[in-house]
PDB file of N, CA and C in Angstrom:
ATOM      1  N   UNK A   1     110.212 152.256 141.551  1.00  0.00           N
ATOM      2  CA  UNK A   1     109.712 151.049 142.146  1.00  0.00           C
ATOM      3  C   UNK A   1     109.304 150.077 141.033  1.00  0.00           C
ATOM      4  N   UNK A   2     109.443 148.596 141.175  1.00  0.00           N
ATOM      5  CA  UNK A   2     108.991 147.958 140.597  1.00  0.00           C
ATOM      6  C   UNK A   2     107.902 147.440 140.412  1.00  0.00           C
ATOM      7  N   UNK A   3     106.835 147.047 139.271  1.00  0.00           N
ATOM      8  CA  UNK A   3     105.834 147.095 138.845  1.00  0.00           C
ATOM      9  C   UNK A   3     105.842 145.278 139.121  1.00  0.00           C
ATOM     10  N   UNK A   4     104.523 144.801 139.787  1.00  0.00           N
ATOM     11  CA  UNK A   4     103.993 143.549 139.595  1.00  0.00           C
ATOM     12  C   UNK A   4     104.410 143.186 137.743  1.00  0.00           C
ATOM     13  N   UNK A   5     103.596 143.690 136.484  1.00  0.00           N
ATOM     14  CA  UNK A   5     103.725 143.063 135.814  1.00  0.00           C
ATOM     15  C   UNK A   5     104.803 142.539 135.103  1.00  0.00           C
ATOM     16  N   UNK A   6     105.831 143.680 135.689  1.00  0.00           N
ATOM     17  CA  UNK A   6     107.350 143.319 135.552  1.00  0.00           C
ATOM     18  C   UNK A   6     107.888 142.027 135.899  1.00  0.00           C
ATOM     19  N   UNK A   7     107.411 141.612 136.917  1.00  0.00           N
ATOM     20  CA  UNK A   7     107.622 140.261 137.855  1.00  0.00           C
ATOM     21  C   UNK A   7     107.107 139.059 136.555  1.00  0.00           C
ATOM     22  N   UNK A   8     105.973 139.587 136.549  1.00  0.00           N
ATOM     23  CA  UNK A   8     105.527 138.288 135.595  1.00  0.00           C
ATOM     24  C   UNK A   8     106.005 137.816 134.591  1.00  0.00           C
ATOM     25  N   UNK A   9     106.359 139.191 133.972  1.00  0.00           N
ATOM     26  CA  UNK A   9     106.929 138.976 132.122  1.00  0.00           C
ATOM     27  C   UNK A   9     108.309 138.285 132.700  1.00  0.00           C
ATOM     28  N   UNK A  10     108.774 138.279 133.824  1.00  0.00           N
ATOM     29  CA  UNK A  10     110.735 137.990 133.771  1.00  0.00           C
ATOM     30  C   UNK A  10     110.071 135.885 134.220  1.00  0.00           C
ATOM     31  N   UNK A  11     108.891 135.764 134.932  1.00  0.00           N
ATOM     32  CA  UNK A  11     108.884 134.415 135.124  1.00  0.00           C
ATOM     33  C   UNK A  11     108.220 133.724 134.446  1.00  0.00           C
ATOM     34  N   UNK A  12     107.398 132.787 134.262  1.00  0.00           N
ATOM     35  CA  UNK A  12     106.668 132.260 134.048  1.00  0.00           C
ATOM     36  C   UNK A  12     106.384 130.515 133.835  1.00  0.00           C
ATOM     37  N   UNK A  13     105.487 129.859 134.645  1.00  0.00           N
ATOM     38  CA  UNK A  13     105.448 128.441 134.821  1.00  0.00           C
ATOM     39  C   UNK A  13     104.909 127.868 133.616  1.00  0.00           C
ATOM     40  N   UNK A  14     105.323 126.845 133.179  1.00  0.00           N
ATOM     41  CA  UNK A  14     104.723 126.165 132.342  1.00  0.00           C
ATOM     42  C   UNK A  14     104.576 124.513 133.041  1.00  0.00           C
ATOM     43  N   UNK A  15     103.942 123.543 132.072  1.00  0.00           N
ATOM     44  CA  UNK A  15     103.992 122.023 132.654  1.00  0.00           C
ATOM     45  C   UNK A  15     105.040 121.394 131.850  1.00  0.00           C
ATOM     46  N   UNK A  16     105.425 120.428 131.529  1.00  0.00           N
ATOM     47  CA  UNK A  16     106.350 119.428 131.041  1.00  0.00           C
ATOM     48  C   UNK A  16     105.880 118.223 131.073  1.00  0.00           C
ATOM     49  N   UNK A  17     105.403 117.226 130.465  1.00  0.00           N
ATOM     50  CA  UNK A  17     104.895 116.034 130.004  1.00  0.00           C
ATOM     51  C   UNK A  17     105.997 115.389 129.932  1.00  0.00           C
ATOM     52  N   UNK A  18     106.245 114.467 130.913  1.00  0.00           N
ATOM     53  CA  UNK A  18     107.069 113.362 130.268  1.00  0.00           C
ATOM     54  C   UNK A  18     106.852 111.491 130.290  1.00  0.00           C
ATOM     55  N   UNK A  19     106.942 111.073 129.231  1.00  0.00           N
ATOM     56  CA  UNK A  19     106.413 109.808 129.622  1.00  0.00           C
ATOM     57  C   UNK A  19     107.191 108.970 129.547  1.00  0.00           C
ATOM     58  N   UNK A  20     107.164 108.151 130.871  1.00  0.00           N
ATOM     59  CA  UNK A  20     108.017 107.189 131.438  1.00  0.00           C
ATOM     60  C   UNK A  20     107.224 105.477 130.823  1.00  0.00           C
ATOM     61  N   UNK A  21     108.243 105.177 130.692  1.00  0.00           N
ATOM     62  CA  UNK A  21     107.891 103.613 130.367  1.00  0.00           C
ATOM     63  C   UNK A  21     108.726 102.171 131.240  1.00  0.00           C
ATOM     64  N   UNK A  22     107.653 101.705 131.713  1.00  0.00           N
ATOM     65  CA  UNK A  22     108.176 100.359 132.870  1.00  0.00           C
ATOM     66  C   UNK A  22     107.871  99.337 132.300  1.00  0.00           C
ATOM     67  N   UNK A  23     109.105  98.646 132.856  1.00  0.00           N
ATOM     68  CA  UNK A  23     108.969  97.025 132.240  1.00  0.00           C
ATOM     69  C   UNK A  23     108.340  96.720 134.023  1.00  0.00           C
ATOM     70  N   UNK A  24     107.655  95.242 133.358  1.00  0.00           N
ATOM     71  CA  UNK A  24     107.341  94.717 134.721  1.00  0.00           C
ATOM     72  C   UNK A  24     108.199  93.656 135.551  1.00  0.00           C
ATOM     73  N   UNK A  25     109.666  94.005 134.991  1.00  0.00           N
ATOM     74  CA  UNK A  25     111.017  93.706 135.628  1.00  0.00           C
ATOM     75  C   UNK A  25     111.627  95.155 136.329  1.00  0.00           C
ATOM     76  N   UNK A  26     110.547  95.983 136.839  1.00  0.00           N
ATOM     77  CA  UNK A  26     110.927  96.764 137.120  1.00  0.00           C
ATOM     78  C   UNK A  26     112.090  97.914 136.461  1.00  0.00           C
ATOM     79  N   UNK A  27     111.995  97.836 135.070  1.00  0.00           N
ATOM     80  CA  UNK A  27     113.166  98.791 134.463  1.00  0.00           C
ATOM     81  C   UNK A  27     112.220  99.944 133.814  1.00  0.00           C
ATOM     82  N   UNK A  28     113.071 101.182 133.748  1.00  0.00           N
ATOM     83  CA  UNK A  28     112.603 102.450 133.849  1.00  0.00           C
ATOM     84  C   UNK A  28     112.874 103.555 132.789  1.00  0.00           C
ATOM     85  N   UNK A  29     112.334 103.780 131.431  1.00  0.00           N
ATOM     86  CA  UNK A  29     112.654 104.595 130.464  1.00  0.00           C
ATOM     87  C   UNK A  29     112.180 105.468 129.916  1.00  0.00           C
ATOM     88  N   UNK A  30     112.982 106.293 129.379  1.00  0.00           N
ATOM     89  CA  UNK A  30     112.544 107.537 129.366  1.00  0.00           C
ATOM     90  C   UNK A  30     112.611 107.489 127.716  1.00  0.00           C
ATOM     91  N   UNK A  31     112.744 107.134 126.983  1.00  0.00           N
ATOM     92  CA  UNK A  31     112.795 106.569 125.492  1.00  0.00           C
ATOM     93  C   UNK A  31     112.470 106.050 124.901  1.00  0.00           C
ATOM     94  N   UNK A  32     111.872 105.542 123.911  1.00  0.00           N
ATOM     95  CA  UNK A  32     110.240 104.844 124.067  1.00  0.00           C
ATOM     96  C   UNK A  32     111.592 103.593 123.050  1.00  0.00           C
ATOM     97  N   UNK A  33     112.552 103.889 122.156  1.00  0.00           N
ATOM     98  CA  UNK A  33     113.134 103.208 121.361  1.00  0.00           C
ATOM     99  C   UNK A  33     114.001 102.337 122.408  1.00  0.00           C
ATOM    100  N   UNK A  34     114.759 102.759 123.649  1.00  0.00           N
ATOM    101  CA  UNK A  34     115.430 101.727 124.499  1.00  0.00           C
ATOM    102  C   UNK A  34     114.186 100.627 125.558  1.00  0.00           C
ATOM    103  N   UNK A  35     113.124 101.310 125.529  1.00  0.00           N
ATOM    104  CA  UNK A  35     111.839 100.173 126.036  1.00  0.00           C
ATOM    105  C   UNK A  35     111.378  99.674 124.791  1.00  0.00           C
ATOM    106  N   UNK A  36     111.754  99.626 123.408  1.00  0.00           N
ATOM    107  CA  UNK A  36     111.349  98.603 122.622  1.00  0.00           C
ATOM    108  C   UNK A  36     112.922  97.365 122.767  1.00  0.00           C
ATOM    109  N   UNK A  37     113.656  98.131 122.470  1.00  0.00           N
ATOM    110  CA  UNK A  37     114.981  97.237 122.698  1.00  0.00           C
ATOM    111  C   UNK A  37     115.198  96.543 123.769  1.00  0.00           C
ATOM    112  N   UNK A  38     114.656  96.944 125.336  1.00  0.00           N
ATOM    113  CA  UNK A  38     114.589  95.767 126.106  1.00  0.00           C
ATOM    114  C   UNK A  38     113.797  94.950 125.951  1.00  0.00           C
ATOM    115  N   UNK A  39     112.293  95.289 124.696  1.00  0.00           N
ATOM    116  CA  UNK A  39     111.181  94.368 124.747  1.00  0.00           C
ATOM    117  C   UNK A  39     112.137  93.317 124.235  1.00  0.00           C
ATOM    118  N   UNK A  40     112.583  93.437 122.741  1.00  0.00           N
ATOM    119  CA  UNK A  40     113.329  92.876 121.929  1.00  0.00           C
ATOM    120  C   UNK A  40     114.389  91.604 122.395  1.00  0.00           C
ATOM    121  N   UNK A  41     115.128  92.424 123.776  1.00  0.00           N
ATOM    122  CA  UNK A  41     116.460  91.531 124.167  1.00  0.00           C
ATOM    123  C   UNK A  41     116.368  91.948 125.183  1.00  0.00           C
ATOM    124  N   UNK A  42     115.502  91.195 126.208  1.00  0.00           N
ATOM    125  CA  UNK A  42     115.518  91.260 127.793  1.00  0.00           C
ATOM    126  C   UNK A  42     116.690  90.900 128.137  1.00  0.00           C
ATOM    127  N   UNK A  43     117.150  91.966 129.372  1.00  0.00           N
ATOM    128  CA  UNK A  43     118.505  90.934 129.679  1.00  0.00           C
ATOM    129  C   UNK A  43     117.951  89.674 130.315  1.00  0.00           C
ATOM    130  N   UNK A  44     118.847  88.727 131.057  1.00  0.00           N
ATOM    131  CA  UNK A  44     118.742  87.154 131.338  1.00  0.00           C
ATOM    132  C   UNK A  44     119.157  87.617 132.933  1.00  0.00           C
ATOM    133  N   UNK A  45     117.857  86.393 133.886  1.00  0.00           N
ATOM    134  CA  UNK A  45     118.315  86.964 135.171  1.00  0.00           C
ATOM    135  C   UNK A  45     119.085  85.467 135.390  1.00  0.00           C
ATOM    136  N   UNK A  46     120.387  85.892 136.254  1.00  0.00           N
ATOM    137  CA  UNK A  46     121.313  85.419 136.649  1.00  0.00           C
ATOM    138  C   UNK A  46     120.757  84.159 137.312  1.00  0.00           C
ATOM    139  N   UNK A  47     119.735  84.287 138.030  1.00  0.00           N
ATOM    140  CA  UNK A  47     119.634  82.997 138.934  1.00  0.00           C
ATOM    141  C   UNK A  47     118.563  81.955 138.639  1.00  0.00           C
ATOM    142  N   UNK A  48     118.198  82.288 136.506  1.00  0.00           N
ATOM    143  CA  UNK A  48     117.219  81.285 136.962  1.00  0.00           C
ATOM    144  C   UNK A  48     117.831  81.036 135.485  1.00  0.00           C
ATOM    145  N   UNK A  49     118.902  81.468 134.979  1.00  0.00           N
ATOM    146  CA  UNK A  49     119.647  80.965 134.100  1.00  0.00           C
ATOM    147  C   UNK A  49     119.895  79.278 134.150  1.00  0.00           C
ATOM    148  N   UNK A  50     119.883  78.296 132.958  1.00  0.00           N
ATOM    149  CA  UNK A  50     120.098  77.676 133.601  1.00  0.00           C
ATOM    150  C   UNK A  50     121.967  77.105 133.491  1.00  0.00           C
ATOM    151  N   UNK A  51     122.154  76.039 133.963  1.00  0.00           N
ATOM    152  CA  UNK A  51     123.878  76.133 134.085  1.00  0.00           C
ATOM    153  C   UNK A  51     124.099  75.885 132.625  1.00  0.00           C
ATOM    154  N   UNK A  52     125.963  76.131 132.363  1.00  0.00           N
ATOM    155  CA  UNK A  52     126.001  75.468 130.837  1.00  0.00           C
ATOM    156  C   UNK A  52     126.374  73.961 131.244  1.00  0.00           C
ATOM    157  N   UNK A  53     125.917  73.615 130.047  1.00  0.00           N
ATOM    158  CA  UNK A  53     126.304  71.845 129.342  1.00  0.00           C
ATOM    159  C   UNK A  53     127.784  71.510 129.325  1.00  0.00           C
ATOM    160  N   UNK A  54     128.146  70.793 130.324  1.00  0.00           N
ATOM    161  CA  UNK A  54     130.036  70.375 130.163  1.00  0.00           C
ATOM    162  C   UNK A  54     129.413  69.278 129.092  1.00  0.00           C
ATOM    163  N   UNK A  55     130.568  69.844 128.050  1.00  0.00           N
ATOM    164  CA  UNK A  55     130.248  68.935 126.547  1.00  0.00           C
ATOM    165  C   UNK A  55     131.455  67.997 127.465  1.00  0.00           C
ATOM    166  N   UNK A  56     131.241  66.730 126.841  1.00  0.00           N
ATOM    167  CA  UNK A  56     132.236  65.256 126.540  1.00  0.00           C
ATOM    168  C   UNK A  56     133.269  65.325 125.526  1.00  0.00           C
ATOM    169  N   UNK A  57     134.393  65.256 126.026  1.00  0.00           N
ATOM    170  CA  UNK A  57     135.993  65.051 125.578  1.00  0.00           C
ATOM    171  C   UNK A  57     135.590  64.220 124.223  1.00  0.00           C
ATOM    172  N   UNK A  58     135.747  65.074 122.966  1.00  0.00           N
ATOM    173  CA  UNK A  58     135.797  63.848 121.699  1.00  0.00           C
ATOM    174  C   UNK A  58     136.786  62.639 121.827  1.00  0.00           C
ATOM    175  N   UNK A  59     136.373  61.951 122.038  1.00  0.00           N
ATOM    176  CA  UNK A  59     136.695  60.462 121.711  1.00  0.00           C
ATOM    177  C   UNK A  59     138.613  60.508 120.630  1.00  0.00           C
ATOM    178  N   UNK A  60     139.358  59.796 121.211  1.00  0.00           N
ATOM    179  CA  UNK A  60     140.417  60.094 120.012  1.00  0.00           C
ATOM    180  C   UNK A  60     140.503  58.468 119.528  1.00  0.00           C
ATOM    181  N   UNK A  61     140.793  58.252 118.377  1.00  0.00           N
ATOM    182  CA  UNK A  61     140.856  57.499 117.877  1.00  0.00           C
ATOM    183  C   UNK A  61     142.476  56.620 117.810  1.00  0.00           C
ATOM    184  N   UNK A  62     142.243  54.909 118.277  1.00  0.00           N
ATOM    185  CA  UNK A  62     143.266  54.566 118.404  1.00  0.00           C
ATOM    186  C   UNK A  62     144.727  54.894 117.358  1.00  0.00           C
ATOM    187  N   UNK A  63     145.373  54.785 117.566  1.00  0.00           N
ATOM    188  CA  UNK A  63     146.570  55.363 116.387  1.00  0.00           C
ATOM    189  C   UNK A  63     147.257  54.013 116.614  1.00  0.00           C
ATOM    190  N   UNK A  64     147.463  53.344 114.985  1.00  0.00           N
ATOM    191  CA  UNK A  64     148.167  52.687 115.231  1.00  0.00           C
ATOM    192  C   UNK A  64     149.736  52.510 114.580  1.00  0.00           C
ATOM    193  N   UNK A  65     150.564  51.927 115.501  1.00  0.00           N
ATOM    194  CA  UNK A  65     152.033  51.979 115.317  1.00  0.00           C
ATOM    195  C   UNK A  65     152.837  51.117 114.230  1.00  0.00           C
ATOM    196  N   UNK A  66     153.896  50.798 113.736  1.00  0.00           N
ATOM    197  CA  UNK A  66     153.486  50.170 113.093  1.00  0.00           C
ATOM    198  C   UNK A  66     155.659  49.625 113.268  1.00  0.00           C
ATOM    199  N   UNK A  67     155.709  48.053 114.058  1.00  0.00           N
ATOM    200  CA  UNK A  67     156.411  47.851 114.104  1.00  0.00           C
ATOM    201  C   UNK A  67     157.458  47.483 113.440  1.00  0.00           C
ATOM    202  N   UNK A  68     158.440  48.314 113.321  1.00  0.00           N
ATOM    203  CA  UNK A  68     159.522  48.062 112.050  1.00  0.00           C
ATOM    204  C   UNK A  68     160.629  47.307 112.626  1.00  0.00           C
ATOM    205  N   UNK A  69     161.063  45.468 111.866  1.00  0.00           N
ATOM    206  CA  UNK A  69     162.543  45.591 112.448  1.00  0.00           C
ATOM    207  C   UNK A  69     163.603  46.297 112.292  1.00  0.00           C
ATOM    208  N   UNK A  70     164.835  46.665 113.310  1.00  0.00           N
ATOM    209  CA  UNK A  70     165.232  46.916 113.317  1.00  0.00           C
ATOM    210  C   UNK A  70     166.311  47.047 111.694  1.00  0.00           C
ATOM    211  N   UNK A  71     166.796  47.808 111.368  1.00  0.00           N
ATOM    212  CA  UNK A  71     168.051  47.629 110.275  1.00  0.00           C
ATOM    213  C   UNK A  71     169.388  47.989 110.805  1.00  0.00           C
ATOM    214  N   UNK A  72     169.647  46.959 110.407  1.00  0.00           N
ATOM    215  CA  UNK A  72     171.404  46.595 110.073  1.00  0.00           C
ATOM    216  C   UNK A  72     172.020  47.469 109.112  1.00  0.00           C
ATOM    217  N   UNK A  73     172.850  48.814 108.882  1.00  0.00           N
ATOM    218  CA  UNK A  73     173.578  49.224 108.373  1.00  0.00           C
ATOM    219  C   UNK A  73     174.544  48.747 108.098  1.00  0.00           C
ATOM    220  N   UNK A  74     175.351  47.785 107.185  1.00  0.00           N
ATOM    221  CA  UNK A  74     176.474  47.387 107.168  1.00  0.00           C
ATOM    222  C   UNK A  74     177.654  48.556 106.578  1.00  0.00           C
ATOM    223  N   UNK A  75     178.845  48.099 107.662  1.00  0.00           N
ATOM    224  CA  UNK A  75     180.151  49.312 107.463  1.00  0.00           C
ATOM    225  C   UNK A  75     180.367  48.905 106.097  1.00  0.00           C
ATOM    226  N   UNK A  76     181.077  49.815 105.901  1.00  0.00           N
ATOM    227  CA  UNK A  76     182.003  49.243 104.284  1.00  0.00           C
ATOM    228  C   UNK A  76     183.420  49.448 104.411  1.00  0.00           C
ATOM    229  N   UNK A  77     183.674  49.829 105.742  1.00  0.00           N
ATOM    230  CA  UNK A  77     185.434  48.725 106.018  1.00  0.00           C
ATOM    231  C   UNK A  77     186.575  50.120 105.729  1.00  0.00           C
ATOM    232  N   UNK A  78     186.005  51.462 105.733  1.00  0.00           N
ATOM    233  CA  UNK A  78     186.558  52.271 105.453  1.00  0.00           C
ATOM    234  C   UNK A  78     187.368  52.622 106.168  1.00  0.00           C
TER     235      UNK A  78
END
């Protein structure tokens, strides 16, 4: 038959400490180095982003032409 203290030596409970770290954007880590890195570079919330800047078409500068008369090639009768 089996002995109670037998039971004990095969189990035994211990606790586990683990510490969780929250942003107050609600994000959730278990790593204390990826909750400094979101301190660092929060992501950006989508909806209070604001829009981008449509930049303005650079300007082109007039070009100017430069009218040549025409030339006359004369044959040489060949």
């Amino acid at each position: 038959m089996w002995k109670w203290s037998d039971v004990m030596k095969a189990h035994s409970i211990f606790v586990e400490e683990k510490t969780v770290y929250r942003c107050t954007c609600n994000a959730v880590f278990e790593d204390i180095k990826r909750a400094e890195a979101h301190l660092r570079h929060p992501p950006q919330d989508k909806a209070k982003s604001p829009k981008p800047k449509k930049h303005a078409p650079r300007r082109r500068e007039p070009t100017t032409t430069l009218q040549l008369p025409s030339l006359e090639i004369p044959d040489s009768g060949q």
